[in-house]
C-alpha atoms as a PDB file:
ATOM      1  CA  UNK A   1     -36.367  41.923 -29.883  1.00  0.00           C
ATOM      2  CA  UNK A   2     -34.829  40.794 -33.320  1.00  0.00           C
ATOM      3  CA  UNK A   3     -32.448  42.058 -35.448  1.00  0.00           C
ATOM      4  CA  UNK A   4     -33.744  44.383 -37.872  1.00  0.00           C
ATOM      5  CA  UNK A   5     -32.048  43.525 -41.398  1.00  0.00           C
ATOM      6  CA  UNK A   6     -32.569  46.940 -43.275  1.00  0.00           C
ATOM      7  CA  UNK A   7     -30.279  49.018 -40.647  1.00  0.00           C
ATOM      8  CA  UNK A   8     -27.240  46.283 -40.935  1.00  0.00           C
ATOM      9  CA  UNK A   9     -23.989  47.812 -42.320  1.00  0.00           C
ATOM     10  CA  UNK A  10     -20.802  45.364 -43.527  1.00  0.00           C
ATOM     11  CA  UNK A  11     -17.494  46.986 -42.391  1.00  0.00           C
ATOM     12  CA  UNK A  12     -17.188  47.305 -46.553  1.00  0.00           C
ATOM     13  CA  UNK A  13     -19.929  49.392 -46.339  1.00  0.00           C
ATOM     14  CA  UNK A  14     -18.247  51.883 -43.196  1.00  0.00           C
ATOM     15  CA  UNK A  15     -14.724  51.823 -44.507  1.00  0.00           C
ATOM     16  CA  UNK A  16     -13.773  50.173 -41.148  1.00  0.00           C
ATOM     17  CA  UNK A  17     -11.277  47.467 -41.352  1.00  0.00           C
ATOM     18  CA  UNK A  18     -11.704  44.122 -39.762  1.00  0.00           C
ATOM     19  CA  UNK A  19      -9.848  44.089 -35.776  1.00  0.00           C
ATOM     20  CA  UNK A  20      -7.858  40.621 -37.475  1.00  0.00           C
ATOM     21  CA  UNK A  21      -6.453  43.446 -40.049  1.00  0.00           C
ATOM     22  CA  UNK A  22      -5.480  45.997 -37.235  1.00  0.00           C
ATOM     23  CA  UNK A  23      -3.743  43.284 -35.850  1.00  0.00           C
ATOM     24  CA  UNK A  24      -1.418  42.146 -38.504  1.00  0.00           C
ATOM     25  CA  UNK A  25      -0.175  45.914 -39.856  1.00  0.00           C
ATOM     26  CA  UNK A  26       0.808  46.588 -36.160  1.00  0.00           C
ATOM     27  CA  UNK A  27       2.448  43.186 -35.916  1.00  0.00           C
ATOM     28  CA  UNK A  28       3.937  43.521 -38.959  1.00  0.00           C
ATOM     29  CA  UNK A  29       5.389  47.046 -37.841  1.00  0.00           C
ATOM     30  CA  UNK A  30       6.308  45.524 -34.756  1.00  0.00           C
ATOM     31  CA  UNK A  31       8.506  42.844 -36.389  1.00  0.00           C
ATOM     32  CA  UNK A  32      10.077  45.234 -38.688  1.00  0.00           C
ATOM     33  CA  UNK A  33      11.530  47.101 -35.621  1.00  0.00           C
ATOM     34  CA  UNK A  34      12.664  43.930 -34.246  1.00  0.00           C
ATOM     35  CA  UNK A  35      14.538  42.945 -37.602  1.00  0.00           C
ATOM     36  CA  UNK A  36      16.039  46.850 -37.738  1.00  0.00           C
ATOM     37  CA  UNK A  37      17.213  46.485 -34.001  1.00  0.00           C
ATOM     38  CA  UNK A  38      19.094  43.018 -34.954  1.00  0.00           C
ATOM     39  CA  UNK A  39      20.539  44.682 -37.851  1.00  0.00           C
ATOM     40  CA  UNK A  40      21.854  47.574 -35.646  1.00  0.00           C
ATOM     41  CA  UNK A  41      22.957  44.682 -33.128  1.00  0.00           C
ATOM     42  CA  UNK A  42      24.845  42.619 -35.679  1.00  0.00           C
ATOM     43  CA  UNK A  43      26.203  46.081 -37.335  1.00  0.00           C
ATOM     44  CA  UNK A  44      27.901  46.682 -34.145  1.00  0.00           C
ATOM     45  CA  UNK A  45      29.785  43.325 -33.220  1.00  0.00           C
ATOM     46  CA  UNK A  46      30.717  43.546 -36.772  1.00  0.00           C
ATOM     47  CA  UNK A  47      31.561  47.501 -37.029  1.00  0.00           C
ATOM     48  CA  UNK A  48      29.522  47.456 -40.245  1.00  0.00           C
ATOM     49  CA  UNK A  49      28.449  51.064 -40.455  1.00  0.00           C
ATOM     50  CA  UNK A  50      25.916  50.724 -43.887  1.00  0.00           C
ATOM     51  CA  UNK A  51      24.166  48.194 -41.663  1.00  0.00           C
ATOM     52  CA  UNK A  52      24.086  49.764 -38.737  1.00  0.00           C
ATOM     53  CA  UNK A  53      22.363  52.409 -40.851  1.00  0.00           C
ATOM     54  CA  UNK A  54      19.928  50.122 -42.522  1.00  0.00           C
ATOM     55  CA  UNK A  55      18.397  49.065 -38.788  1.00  0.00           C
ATOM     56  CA  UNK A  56      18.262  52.864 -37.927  1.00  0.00           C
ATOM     57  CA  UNK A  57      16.085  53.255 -40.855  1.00  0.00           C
ATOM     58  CA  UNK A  58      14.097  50.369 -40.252  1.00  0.00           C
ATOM     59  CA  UNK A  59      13.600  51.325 -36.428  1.00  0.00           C
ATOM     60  CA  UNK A  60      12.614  54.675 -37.151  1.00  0.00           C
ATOM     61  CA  UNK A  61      10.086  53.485 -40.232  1.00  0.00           C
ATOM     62  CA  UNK A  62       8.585  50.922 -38.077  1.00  0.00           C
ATOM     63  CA  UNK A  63       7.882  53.363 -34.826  1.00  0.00           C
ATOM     64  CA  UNK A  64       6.275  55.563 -37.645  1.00  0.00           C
ATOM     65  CA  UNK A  65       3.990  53.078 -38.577  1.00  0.00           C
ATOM     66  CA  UNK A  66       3.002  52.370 -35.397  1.00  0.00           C
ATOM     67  CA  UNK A  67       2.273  55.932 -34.401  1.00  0.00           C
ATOM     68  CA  UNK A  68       0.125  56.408 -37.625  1.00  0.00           C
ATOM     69  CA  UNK A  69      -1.521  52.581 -36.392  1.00  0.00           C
ATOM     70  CA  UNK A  70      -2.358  54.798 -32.499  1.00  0.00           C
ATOM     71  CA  UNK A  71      -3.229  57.957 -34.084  1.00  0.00           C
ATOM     72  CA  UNK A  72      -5.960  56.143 -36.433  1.00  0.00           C
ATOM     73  CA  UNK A  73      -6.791  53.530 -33.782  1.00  0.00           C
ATOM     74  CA  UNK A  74      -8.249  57.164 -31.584  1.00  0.00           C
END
């Protein structure tokens, strides 16, 4: 049995990404929550409120990304 080269689709050609691509928008979501949770962290030993805000945001924008990542990963 051999591979038949007329029925051989590139992921170009299906719109589906490459897994090494799946991999680095969820790890780059990932590390955005980190950075956002050291923010909040550093906002609180130094009772900066605008930065305590900032790692909110970035907490909340990361976990959004990484829903959307799940929901399109299904």
């Amino acid at each position: 049995m051999g591979i038949d080269k007329d029925h051989i689709q590139s992921q170009s050609e299906t719109g589906e990404k490459a897994p090494i691509d799946q991999v680095e928008e969820r790890v780059e979501a990932e590390m955005k929550k980190l950075k956002g949770e050291a923010k909040k962290h550093v906002a609180d030993g130094l009772q900066d409120d605008e930065l305590a805000h900032e790692g909110e945001r970035l907490v909340a924008e990361a976990e959004r990304e990484l829903k959307q990542k799940e929901n399109q990963s299904d």
